[in-house]
PDB file of N, CA and C in Angstrom:
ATOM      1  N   UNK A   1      36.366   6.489  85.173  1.00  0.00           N
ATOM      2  CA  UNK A   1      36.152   5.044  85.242  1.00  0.00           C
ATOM      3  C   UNK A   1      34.780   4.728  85.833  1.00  0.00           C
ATOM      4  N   UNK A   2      34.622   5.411  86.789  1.00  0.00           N
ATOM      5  CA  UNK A   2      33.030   5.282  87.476  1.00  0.00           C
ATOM      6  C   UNK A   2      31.673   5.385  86.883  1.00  0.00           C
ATOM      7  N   UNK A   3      31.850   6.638  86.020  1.00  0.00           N
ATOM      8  CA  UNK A   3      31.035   7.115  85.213  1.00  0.00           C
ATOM      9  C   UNK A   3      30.829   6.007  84.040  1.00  0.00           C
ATOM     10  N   UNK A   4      32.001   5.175  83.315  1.00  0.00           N
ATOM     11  CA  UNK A   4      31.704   4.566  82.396  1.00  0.00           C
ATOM     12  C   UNK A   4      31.305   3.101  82.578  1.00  0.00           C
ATOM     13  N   UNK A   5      31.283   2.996  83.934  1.00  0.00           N
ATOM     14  CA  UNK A   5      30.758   1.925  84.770  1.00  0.00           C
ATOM     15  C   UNK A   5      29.083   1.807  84.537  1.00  0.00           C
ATOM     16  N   UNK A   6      28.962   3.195  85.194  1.00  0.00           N
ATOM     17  CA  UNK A   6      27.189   3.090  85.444  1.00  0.00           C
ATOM     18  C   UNK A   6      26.590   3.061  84.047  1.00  0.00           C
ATOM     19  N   UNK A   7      27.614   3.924  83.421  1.00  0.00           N
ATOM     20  CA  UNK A   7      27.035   3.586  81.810  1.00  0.00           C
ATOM     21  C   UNK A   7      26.529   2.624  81.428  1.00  0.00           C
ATOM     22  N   UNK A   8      27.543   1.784  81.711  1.00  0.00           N
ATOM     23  CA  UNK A   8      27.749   0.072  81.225  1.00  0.00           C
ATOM     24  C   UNK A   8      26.517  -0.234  82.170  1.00  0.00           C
ATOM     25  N   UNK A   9      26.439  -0.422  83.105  1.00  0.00           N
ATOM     26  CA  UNK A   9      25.083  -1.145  84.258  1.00  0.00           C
ATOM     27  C   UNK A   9      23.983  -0.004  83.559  1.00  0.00           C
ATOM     28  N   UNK A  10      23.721   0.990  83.099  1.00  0.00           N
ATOM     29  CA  UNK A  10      22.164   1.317  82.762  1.00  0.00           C
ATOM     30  C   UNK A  10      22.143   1.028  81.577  1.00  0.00           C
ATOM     31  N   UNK A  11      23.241   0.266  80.810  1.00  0.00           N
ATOM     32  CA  UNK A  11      22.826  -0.015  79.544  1.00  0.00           C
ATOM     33  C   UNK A  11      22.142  -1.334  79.325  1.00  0.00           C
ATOM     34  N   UNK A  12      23.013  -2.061  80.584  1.00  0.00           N
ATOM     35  CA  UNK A  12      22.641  -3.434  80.578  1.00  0.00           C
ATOM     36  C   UNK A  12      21.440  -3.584  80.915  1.00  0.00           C
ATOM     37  N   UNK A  13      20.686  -2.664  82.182  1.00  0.00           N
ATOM     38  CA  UNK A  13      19.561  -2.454  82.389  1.00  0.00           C
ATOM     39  C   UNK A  13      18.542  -2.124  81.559  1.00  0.00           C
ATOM     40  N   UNK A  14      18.908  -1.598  80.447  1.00  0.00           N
ATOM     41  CA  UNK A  14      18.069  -1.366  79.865  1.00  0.00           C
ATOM     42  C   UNK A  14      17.576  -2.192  78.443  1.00  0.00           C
ATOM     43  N   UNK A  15      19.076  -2.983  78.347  1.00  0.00           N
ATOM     44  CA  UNK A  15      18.724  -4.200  77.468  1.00  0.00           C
ATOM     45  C   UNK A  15      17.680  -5.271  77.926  1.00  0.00           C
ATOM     46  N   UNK A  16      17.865  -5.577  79.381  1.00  0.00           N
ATOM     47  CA  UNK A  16      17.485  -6.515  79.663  1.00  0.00           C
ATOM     48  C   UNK A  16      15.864  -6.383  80.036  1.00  0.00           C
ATOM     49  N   UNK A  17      15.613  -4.947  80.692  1.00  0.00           N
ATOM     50  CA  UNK A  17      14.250  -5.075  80.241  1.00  0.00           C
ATOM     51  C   UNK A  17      13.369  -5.356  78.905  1.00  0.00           C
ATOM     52  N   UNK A  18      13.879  -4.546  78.058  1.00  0.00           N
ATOM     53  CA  UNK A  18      13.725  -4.883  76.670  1.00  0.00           C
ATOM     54  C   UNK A  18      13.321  -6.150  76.445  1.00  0.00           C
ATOM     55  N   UNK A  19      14.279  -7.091  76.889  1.00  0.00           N
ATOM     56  CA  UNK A  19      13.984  -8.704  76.408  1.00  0.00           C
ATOM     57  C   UNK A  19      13.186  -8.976  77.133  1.00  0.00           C
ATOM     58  N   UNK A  20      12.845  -8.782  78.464  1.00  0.00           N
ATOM     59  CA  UNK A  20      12.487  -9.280  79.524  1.00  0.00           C
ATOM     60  C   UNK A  20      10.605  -8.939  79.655  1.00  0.00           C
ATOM     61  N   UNK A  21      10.637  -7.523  78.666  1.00  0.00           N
ATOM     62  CA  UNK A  21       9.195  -7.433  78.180  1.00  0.00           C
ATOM     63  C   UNK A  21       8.717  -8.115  77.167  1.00  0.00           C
ATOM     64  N   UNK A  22       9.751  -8.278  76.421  1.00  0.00           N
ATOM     65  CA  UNK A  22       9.363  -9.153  75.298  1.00  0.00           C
ATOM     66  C   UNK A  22       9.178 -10.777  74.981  1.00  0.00           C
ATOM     67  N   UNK A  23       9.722 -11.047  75.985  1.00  0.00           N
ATOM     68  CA  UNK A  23       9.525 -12.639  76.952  1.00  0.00           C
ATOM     69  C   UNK A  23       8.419 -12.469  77.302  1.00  0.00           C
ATOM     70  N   UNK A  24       8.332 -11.747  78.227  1.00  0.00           N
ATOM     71  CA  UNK A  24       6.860 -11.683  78.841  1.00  0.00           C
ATOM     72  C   UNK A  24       5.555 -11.833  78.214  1.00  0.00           C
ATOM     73  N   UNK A  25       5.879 -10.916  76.890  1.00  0.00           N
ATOM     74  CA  UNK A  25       4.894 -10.648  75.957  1.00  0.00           C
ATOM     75  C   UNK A  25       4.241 -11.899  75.389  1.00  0.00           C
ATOM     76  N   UNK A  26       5.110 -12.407  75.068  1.00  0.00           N
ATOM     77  CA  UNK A  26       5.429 -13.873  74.331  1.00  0.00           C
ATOM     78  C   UNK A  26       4.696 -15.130  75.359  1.00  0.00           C
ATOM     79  N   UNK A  27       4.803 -14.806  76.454  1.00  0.00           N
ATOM     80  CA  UNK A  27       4.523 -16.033  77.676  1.00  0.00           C
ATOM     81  C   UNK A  27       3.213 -15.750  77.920  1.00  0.00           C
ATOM     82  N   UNK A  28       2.398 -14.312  78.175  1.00  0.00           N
ATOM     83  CA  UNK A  28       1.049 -14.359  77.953  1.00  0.00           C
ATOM     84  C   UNK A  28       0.892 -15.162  76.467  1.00  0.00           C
ATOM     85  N   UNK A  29       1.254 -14.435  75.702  1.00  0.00           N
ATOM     86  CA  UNK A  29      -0.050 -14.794  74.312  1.00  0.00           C
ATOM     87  C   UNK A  29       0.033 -16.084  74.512  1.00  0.00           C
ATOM     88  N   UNK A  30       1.146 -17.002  75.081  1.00  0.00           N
ATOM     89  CA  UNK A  30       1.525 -18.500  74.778  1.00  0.00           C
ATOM     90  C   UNK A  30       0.274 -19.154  76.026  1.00  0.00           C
ATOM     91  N   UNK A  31       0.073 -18.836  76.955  1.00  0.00           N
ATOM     92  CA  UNK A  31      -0.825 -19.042  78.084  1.00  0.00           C
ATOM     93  C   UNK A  31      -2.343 -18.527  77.469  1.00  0.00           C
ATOM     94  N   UNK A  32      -2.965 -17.224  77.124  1.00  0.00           N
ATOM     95  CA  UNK A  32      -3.816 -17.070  76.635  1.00  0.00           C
ATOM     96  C   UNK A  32      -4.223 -18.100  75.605  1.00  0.00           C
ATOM     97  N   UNK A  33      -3.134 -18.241  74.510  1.00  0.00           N
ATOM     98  CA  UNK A  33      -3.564 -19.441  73.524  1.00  0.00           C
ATOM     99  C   UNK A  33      -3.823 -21.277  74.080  1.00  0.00           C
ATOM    100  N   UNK A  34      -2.997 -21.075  75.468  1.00  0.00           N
ATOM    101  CA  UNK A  34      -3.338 -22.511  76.112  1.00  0.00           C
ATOM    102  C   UNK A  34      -4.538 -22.800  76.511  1.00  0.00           C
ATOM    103  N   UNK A  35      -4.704 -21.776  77.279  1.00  0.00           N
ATOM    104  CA  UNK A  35      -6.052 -21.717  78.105  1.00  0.00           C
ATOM    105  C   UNK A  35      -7.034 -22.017  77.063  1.00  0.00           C
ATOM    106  N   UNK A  36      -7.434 -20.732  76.169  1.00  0.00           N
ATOM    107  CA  UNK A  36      -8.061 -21.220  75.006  1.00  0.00           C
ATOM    108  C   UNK A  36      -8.798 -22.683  74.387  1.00  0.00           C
ATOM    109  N   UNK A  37      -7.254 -23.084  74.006  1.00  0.00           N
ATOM    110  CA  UNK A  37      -7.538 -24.551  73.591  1.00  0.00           C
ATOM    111  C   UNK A  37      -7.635 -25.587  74.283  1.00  0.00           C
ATOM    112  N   UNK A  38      -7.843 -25.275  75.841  1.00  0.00           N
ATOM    113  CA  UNK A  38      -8.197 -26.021  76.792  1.00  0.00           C
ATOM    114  C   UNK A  38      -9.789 -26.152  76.832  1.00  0.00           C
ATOM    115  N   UNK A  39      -9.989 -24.500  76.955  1.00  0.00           N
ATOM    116  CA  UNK A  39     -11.728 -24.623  77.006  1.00  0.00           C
ATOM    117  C   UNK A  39     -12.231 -25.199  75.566  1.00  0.00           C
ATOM    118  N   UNK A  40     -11.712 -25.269  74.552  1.00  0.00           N
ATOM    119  CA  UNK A  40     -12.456 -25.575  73.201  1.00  0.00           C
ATOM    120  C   UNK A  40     -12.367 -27.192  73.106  1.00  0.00           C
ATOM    121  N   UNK A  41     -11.385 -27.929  73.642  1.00  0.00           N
ATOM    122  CA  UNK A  41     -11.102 -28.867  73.843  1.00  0.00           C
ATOM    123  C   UNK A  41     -11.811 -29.606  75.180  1.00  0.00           C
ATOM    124  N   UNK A  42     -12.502 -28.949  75.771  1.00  0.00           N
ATOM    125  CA  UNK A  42     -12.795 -29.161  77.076  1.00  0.00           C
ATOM    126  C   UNK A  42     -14.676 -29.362  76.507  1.00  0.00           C
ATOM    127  N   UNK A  43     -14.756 -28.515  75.341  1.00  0.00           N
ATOM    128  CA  UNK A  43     -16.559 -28.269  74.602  1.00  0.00           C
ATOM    129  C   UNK A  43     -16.412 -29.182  73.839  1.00  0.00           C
ATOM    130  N   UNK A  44     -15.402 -29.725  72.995  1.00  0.00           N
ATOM    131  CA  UNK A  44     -15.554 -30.469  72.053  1.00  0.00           C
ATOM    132  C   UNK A  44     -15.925 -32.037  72.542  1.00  0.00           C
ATOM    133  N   UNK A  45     -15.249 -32.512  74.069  1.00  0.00           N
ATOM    134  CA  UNK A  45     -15.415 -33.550  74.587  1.00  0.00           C
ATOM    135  C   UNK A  45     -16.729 -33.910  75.009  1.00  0.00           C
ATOM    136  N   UNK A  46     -17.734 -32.573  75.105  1.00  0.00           N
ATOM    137  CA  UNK A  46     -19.014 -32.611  75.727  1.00  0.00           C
ATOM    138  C   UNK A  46     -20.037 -33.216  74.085  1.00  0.00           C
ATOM    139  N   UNK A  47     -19.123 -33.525  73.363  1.00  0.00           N
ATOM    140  CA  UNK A  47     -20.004 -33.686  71.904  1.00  0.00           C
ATOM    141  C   UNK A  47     -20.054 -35.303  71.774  1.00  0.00           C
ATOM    142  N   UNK A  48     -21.031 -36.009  71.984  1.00  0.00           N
ATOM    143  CA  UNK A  48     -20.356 -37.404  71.718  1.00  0.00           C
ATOM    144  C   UNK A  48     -19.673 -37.579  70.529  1.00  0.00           C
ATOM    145  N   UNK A  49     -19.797 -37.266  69.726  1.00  0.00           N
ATOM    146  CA  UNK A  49     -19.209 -37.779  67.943  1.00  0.00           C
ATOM    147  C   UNK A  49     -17.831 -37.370  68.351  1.00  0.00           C
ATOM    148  N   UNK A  50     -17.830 -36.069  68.284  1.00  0.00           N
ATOM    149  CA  UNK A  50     -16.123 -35.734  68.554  1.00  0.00           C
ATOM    150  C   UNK A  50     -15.381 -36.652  69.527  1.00  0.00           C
ATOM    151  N   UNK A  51     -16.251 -36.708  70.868  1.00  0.00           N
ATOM    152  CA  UNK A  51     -15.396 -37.437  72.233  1.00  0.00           C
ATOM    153  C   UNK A  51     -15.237 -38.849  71.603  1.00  0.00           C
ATOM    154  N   UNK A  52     -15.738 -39.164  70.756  1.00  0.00           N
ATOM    155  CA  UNK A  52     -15.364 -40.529  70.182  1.00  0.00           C
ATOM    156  C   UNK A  52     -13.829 -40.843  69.353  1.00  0.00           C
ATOM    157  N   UNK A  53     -14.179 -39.753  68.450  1.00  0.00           N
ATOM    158  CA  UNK A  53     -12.777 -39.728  67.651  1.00  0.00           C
ATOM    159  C   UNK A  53     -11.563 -38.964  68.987  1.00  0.00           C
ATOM    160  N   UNK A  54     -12.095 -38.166  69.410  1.00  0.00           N
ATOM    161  CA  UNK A  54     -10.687 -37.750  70.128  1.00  0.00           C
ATOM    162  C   UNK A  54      -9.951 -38.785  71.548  1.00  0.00           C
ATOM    163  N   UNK A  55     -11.256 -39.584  72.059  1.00  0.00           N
ATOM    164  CA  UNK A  55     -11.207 -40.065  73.215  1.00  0.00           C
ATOM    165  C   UNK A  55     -10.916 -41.627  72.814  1.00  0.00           C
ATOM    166  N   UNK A  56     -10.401 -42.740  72.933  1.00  0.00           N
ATOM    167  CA  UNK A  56     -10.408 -43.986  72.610  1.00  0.00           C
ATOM    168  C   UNK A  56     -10.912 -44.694  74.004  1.00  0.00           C
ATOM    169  N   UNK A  57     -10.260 -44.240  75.337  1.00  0.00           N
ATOM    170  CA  UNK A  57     -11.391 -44.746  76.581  1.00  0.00           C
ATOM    171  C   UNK A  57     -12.413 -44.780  76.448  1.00  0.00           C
ATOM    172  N   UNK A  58     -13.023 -43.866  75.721  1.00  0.00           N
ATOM    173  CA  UNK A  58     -14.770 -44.226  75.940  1.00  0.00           C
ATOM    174  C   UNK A  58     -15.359 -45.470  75.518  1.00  0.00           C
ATOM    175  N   UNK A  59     -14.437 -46.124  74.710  1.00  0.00           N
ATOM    176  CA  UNK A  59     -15.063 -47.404  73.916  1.00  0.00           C
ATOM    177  C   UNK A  59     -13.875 -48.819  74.651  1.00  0.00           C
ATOM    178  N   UNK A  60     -13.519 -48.380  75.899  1.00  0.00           N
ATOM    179  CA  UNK A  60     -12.960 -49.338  76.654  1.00  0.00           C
ATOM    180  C   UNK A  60     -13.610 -49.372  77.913  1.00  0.00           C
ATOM    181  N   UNK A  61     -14.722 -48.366  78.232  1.00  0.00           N
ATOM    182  CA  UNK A  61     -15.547 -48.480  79.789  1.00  0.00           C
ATOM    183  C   UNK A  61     -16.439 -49.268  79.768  1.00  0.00           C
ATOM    184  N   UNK A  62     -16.771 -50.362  78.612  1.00  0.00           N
ATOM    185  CA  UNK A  62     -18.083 -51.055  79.313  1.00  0.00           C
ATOM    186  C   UNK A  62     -19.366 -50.826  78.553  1.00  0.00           C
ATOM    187  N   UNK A  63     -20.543 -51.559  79.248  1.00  0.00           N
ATOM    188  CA  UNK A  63     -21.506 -51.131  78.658  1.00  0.00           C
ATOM    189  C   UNK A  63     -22.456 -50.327  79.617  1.00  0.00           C
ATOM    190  N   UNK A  64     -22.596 -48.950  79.290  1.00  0.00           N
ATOM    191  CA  UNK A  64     -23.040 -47.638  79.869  1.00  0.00           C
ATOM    192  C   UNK A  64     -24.653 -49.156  80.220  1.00  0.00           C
ATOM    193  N   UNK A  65     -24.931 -48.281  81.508  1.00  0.00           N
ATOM    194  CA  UNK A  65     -26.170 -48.447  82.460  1.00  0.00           C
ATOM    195  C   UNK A  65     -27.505 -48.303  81.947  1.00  0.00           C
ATOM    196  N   UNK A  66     -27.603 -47.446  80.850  1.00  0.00           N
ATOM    197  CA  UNK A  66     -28.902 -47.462  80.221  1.00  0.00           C
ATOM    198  C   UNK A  66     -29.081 -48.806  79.283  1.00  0.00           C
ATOM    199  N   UNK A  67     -27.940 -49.225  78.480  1.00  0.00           N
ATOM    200  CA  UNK A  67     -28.681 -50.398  77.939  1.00  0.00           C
ATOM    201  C   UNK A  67     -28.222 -51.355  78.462  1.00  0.00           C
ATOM    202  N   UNK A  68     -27.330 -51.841  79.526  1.00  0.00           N
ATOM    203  CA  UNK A  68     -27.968 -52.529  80.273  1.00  0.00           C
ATOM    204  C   UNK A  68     -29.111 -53.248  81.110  1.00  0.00           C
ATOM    205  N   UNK A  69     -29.794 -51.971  81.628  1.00  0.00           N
ATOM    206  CA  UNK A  69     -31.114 -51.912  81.944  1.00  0.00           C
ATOM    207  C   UNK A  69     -32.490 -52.516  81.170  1.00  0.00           C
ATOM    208  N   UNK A  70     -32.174 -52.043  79.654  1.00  0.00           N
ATOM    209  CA  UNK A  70     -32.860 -52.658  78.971  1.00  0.00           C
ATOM    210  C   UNK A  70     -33.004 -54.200  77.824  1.00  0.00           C
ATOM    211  N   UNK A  71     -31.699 -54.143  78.571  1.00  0.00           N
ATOM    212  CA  UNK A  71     -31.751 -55.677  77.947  1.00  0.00           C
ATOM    213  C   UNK A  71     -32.203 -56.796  79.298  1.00  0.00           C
ATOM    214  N   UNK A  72     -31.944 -56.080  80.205  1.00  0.00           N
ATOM    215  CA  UNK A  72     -32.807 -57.212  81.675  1.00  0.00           C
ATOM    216  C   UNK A  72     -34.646 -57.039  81.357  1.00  0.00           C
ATOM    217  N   UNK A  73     -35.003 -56.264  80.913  1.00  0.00           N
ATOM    218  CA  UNK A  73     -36.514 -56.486  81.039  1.00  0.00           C
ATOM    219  C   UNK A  73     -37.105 -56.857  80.054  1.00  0.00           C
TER     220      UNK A  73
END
């Protein structure tokens, strides 16, 4: 009975790593691919044309300080 005990617990053990690497596996690439499209998304905002279409705040802040400036003189 003992013996077919530990059986049973190193089998389970050994299922569960199985999944448990393969989760893992899965949770990097899913984080690597976040990160990713954070930084590309993070370059694309530095583009005005793009930050336009992706951003709709930018065309609710006002009128930026440079032409301001030049419509006073």
């Amino acid at each position: 009975m003992r013996n077919d005990k530990d059986s049973r617990t190193e089998s389970y053990i050994h299922m569960f790593l199985i999944f448990s690497n393969r989760i893992e596996r899965y949770m990097k690439f899913i984080l690597y691919v976040c990160c990713c499209l954070l930084i590309v998304s993070q370059i694309a905002l530095r583009i005005p044309w793009i930050r336009g279409i992706i951003s709709h705040v930018d065309k609710l802040e006002g009128v930026p300080i440079s032409t301001e400036m030049k419509s006073k003189k």
